[in-house]
PDB file of N, CA and C in Angstrom:
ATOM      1  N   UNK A   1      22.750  -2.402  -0.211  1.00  0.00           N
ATOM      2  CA  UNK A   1      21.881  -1.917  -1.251  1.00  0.00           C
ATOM      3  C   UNK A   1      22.609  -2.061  -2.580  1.00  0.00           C
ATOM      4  N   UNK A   2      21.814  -2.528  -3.569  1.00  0.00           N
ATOM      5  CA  UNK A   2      22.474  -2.836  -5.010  1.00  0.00           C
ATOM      6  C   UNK A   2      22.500  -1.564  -5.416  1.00  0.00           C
ATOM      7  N   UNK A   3      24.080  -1.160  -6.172  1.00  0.00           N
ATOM      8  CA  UNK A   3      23.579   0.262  -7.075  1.00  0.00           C
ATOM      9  C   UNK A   3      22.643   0.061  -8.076  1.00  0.00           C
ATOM     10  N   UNK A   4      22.089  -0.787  -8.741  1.00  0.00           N
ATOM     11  CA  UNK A   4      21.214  -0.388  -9.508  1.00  0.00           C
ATOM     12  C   UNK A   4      20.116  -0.133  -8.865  1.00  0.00           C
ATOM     13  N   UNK A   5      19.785  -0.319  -8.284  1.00  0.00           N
ATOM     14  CA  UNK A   5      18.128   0.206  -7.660  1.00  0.00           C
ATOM     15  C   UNK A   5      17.926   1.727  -7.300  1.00  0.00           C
ATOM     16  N   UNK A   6      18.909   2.523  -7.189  1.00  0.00           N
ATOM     17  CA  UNK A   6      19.238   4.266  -6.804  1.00  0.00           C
ATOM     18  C   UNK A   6      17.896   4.522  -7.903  1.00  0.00           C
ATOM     19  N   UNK A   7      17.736   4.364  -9.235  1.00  0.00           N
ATOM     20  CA  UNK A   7      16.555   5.189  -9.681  1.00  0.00           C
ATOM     21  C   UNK A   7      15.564   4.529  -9.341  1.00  0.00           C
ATOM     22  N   UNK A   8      14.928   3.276  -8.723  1.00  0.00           N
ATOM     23  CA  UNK A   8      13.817   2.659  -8.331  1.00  0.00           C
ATOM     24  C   UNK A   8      12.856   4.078  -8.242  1.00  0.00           C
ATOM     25  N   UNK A   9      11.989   3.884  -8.202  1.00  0.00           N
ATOM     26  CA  UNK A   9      10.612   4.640  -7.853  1.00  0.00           C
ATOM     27  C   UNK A   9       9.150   4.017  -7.490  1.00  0.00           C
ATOM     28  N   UNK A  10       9.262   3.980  -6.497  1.00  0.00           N
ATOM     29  CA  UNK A  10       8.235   3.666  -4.997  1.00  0.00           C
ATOM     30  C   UNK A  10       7.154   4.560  -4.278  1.00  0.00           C
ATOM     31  N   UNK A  11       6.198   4.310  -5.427  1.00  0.00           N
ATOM     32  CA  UNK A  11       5.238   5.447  -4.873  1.00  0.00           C
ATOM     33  C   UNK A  11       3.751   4.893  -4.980  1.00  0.00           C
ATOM     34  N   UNK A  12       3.149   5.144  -3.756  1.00  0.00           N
ATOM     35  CA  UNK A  12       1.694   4.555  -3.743  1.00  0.00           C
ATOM     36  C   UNK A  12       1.533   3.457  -3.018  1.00  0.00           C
ATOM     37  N   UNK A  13       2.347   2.857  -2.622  1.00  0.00           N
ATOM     38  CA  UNK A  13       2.087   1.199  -2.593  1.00  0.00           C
ATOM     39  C   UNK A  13       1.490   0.873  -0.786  1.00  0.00           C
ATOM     40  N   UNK A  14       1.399   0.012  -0.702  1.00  0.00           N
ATOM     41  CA  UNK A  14       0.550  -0.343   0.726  1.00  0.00           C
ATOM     42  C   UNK A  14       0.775  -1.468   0.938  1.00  0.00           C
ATOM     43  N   UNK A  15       1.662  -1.460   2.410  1.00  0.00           N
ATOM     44  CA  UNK A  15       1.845  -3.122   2.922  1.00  0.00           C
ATOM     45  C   UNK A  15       2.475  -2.827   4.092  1.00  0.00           C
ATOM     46  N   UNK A  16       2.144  -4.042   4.816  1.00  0.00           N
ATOM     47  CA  UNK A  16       2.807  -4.114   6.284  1.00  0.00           C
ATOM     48  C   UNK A  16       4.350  -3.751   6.885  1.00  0.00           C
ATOM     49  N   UNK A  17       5.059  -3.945   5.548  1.00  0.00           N
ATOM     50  CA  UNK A  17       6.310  -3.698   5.636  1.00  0.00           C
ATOM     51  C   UNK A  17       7.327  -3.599   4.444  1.00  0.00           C
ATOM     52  N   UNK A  18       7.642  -2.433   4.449  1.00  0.00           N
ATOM     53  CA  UNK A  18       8.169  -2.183   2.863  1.00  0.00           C
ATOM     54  C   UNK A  18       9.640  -1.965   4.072  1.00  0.00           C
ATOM     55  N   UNK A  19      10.399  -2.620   2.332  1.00  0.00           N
ATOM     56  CA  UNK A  19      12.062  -1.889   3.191  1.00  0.00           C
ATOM     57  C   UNK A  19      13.210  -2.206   1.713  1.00  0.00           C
ATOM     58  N   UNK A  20      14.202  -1.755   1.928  1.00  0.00           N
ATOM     59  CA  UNK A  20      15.111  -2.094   0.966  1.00  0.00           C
ATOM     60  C   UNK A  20      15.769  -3.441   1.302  1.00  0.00           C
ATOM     61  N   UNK A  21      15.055  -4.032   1.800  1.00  0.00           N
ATOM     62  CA  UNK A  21      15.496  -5.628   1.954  1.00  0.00           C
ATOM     63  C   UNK A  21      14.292  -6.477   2.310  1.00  0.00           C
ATOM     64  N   UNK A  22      14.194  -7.665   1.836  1.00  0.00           N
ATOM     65  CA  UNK A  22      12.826  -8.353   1.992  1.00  0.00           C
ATOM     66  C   UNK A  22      12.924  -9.356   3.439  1.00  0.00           C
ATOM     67  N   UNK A  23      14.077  -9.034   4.310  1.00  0.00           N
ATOM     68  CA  UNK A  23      13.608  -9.497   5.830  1.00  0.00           C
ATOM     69  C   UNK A  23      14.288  -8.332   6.496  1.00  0.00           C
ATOM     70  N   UNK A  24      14.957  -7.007   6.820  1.00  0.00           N
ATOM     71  CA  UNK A  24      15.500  -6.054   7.032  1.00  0.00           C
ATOM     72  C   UNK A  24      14.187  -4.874   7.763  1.00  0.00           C
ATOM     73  N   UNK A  25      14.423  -4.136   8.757  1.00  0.00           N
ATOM     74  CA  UNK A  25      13.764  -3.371   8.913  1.00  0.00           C
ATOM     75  C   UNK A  25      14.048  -1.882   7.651  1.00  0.00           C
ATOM     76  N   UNK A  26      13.064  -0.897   7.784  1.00  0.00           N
ATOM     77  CA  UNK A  26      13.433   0.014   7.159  1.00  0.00           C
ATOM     78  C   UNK A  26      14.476   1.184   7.279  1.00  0.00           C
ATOM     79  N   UNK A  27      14.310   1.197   8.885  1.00  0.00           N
ATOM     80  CA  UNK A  27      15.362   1.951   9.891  1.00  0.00           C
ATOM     81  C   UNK A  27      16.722   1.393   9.115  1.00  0.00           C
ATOM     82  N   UNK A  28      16.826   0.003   8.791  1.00  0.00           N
ATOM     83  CA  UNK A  28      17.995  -0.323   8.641  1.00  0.00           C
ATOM     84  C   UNK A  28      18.838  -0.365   7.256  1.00  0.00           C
ATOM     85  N   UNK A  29      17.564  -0.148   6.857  1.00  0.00           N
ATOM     86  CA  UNK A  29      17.706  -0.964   4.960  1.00  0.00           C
ATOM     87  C   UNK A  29      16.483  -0.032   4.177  1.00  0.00           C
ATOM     88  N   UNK A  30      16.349   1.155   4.287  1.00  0.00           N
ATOM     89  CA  UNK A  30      15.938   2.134   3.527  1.00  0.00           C
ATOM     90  C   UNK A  30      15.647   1.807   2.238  1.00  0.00           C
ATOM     91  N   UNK A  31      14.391   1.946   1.512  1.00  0.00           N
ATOM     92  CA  UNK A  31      14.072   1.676   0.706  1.00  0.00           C
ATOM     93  C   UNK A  31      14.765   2.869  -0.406  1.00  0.00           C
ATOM     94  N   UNK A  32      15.391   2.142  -1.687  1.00  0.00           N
ATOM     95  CA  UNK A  32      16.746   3.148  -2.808  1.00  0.00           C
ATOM     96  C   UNK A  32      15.194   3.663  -3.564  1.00  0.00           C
ATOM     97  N   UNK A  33      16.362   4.938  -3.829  1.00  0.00           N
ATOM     98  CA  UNK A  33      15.503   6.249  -4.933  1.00  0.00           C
ATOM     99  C   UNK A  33      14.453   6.637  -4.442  1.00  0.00           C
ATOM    100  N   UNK A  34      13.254   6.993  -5.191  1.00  0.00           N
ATOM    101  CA  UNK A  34      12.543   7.901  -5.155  1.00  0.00           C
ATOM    102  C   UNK A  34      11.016   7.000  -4.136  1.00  0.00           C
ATOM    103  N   UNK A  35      11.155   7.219  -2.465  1.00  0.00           N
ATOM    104  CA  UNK A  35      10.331   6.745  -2.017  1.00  0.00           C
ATOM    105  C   UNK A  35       8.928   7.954  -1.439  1.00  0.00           C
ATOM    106  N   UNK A  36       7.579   7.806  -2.221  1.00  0.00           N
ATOM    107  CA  UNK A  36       6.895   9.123  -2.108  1.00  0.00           C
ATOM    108  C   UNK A  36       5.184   8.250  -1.721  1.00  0.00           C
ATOM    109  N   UNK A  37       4.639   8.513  -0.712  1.00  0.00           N
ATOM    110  CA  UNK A  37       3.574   8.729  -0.574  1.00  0.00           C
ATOM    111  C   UNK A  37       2.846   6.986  -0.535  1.00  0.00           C
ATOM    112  N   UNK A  38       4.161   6.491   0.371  1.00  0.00           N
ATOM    113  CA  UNK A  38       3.447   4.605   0.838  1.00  0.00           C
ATOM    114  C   UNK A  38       2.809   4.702   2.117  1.00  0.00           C
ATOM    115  N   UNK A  39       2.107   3.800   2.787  1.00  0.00           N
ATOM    116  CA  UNK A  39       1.665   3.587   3.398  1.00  0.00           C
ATOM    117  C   UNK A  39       2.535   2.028   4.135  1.00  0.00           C
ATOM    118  N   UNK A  40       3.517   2.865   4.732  1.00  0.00           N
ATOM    119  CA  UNK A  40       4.483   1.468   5.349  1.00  0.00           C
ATOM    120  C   UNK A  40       4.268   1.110   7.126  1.00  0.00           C
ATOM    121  N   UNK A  41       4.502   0.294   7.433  1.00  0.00           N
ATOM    122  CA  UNK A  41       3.632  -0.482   8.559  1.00  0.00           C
ATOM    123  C   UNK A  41       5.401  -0.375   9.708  1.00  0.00           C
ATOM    124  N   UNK A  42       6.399  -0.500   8.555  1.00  0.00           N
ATOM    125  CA  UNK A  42       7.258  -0.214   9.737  1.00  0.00           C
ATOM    126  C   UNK A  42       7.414   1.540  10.360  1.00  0.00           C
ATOM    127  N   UNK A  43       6.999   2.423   9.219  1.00  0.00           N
ATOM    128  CA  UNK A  43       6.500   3.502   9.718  1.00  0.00           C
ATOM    129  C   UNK A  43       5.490   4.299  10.301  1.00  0.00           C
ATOM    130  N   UNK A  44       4.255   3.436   9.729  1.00  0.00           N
ATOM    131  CA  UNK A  44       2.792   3.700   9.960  1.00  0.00           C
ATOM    132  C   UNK A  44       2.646   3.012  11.729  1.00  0.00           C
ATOM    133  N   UNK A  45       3.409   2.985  12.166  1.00  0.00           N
ATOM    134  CA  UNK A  45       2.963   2.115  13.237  1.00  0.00           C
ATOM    135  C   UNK A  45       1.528   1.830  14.152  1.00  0.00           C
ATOM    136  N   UNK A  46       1.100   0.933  14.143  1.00  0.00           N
ATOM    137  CA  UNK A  46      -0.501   0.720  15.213  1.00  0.00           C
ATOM    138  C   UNK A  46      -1.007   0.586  13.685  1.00  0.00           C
ATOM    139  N   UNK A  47      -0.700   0.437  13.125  1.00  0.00           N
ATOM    140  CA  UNK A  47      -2.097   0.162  12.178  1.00  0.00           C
ATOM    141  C   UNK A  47      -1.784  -0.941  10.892  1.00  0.00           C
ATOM    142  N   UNK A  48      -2.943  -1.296  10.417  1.00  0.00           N
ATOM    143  CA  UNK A  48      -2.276  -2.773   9.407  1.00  0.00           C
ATOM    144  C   UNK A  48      -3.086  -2.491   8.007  1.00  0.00           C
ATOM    145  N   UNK A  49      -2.648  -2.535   7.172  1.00  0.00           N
ATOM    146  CA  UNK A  49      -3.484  -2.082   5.779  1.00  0.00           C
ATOM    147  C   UNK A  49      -4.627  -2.841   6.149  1.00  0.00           C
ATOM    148  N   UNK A  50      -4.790  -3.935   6.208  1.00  0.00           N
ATOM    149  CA  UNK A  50      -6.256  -4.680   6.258  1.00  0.00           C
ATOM    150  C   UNK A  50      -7.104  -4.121   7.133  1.00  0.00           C
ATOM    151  N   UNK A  51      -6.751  -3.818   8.101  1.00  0.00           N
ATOM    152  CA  UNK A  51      -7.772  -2.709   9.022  1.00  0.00           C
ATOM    153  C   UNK A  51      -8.216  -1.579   8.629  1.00  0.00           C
ATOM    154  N   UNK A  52      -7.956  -0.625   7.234  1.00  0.00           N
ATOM    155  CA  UNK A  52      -7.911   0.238   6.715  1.00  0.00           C
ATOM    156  C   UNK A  52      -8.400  -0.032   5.313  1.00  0.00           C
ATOM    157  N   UNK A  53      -9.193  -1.120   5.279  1.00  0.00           N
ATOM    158  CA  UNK A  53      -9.776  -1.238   3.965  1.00  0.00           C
ATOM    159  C   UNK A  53     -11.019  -1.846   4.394  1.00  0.00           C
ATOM    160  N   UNK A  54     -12.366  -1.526   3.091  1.00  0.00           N
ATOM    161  CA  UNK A  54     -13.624  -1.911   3.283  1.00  0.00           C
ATOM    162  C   UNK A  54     -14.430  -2.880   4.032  1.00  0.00           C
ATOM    163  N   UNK A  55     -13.829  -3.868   3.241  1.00  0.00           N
ATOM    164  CA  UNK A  55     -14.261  -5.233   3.342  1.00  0.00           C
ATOM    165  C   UNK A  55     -13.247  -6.255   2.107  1.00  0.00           C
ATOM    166  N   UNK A  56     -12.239  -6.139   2.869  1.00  0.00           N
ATOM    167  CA  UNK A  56     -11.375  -6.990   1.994  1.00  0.00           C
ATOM    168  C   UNK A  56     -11.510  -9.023   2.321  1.00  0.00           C
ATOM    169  N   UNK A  57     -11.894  -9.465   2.912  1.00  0.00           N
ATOM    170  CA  UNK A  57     -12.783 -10.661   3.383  1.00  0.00           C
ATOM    171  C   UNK A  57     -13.614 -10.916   1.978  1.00  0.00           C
ATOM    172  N   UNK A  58     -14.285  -9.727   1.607  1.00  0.00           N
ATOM    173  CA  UNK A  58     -15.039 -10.202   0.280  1.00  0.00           C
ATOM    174  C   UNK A  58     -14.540  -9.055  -1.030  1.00  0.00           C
ATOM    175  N   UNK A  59     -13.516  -9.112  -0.746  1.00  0.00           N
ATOM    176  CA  UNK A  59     -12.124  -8.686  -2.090  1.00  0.00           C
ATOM    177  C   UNK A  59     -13.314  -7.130  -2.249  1.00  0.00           C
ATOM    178  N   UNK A  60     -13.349  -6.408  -1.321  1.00  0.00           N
ATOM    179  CA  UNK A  60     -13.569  -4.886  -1.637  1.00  0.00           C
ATOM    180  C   UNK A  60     -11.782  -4.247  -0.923  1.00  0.00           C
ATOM    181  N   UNK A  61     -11.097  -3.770  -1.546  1.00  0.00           N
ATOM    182  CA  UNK A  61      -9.688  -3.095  -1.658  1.00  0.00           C
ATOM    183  C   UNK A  61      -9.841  -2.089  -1.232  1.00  0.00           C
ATOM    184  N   UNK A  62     -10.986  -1.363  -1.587  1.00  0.00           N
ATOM    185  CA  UNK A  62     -11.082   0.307  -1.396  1.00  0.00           C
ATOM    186  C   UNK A  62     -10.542   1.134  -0.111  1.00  0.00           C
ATOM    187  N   UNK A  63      -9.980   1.732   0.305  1.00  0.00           N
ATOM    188  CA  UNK A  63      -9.643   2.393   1.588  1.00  0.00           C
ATOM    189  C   UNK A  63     -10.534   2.926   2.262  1.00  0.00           C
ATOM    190  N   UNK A  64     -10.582   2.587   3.469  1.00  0.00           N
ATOM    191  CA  UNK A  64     -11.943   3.185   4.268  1.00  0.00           C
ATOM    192  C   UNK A  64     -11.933   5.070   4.701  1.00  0.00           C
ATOM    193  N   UNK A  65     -12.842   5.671   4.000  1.00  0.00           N
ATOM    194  CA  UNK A  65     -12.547   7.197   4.385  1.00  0.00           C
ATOM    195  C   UNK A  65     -12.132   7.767   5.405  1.00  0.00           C
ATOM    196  N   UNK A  66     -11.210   8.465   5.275  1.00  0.00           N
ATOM    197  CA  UNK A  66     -10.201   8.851   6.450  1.00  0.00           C
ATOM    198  C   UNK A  66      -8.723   8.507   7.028  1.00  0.00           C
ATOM    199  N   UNK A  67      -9.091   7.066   6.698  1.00  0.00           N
ATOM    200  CA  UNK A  67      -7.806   6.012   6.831  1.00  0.00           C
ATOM    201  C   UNK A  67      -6.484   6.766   6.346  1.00  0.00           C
ATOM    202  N   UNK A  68      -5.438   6.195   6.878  1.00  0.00           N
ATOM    203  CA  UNK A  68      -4.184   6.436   6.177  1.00  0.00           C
ATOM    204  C   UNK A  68      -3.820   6.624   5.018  1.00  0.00           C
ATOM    205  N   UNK A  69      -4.148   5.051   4.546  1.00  0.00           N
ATOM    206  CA  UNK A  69      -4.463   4.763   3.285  1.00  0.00           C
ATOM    207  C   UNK A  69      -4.967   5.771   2.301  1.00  0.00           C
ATOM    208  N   UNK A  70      -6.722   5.975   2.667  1.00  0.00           N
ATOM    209  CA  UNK A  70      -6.819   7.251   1.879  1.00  0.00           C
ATOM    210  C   UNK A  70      -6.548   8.574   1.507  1.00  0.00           C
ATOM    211  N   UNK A  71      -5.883   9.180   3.098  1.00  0.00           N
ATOM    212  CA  UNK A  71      -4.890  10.345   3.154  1.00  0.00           C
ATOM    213  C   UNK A  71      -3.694  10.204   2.064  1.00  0.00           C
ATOM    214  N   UNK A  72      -3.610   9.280   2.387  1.00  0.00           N
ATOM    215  CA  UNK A  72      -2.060   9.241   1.372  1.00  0.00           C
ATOM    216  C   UNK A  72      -2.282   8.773  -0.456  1.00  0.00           C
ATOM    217  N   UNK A  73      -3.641   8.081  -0.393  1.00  0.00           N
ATOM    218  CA  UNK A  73      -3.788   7.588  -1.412  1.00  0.00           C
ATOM    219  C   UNK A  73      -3.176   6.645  -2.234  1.00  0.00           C
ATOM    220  N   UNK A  74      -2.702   5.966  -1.024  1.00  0.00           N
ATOM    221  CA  UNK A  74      -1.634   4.762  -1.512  1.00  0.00           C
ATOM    222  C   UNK A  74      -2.960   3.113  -1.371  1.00  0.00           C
ATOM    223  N   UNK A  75      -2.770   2.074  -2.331  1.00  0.00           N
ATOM    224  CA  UNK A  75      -2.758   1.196  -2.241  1.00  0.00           C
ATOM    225  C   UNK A  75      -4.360   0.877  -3.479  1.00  0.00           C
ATOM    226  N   UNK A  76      -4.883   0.100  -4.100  1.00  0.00           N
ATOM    227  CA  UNK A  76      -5.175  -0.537  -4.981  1.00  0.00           C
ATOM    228  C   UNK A  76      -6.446   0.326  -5.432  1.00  0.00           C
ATOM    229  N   UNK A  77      -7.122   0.844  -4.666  1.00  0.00           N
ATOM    230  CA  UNK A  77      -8.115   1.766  -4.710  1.00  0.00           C
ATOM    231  C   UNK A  77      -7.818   2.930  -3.970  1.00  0.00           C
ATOM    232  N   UNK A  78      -9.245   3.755  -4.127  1.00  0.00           N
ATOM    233  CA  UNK A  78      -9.271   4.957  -3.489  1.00  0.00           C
ATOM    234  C   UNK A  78     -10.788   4.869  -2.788  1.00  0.00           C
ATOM    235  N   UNK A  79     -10.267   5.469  -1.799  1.00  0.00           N
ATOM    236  CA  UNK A  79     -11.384   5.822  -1.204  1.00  0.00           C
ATOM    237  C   UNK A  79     -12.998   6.140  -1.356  1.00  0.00           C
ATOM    238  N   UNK A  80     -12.580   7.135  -2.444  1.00  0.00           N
ATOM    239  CA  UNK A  80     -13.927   7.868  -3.303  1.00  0.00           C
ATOM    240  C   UNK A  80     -14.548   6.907  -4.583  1.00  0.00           C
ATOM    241  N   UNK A  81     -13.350   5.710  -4.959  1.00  0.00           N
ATOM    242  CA  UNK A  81     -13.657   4.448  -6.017  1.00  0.00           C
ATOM    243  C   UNK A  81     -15.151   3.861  -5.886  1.00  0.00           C
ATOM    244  N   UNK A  82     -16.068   3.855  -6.425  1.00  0.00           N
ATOM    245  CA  UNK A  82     -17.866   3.712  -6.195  1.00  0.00           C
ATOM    246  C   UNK A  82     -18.241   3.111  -7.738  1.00  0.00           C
ATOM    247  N   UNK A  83     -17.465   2.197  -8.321  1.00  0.00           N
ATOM    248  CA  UNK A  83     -18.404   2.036  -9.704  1.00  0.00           C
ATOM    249  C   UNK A  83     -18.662   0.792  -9.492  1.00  0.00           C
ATOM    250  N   UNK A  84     -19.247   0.494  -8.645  1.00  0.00           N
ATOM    251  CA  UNK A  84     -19.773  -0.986  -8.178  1.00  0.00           C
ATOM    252  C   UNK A  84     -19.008  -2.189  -8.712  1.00  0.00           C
ATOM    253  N   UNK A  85     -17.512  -1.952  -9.437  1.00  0.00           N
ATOM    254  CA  UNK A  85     -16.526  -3.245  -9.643  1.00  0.00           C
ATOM    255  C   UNK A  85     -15.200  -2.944  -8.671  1.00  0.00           C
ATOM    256  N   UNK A  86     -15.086  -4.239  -8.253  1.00  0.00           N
ATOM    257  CA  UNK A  86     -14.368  -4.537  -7.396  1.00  0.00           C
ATOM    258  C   UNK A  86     -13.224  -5.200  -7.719  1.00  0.00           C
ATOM    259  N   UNK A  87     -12.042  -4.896  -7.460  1.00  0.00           N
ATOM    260  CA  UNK A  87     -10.471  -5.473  -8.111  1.00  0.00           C
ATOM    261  C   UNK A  87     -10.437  -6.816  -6.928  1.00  0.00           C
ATOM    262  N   UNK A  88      -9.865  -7.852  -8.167  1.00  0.00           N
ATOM    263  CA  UNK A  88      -9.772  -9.219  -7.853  1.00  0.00           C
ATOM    264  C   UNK A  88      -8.099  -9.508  -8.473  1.00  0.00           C
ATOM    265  N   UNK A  89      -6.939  -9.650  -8.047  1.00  0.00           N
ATOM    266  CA  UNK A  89      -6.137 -10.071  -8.802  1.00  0.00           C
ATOM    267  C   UNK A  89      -6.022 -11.086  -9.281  1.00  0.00           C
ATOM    268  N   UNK A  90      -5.893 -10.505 -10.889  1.00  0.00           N
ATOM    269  CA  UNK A  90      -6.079 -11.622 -12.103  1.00  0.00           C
ATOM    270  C   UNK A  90      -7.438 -11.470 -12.383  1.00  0.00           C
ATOM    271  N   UNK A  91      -8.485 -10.494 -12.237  1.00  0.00           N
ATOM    272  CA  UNK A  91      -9.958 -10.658 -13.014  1.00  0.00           C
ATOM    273  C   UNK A  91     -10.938  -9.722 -12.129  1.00  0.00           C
ATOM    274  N   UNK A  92     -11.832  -9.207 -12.441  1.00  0.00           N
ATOM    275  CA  UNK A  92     -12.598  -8.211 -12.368  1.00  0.00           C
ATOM    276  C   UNK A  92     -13.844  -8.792 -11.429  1.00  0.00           C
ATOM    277  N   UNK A  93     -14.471  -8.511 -10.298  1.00  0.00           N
ATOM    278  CA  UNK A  93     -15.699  -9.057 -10.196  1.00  0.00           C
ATOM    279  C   UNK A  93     -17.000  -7.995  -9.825  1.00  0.00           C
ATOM    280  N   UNK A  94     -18.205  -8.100 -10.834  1.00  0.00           N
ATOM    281  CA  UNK A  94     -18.843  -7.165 -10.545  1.00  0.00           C
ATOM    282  C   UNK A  94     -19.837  -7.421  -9.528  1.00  0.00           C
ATOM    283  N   UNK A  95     -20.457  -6.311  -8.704  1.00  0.00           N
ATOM    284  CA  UNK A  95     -21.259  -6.589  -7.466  1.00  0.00           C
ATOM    285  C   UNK A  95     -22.758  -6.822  -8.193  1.00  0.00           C
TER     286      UNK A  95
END
């Protein structure tokens, strides 16, 4: 682990596998500083962010109610998110 990363701050985020190394498990390679409220796949086990979102196939992000995801409130939307625009990275698309 690099000392500079000790103040990193890691909060919210959603993916199959977060770790303090980009091929490392987390068990092994702990993600530095302040890690609060992810939705990590080497911890979350049995479940895959994409299974836990709307309809991401047609770029809806939102977390499906109940999900992990929305418990924790980690990852690009929220659950309760309803203003009929939908996050596209890099541009907005409305329904």
């Amino acid at each position: 682990m690099a000392p500079g990363n000790d103040g990193t701050i890691t909060r919210n985020n959603a993916a199959n596998r977060i770790s303090g190394h980009r091929t490392g498990k987390v068990s092994d390679f702990p993600v530095p500083g302040e890690y609060q409220d992810n939705f990590n796949g080497y911890v979350d086990v049995g479940y895959s962010v994409e299974a836990q979102l709307v309809d991401p196939a047609d770029f809806d992000f939102r977390s499906k109610l109940g999900s992990a995801l929305a418990l924790l409130g980690a990852g690009a939307y929220g659950s309760s998110d309803d203003d009929g625009i939908r996050w596209v990275a890099g541009t907005t698309v409305r329904r």
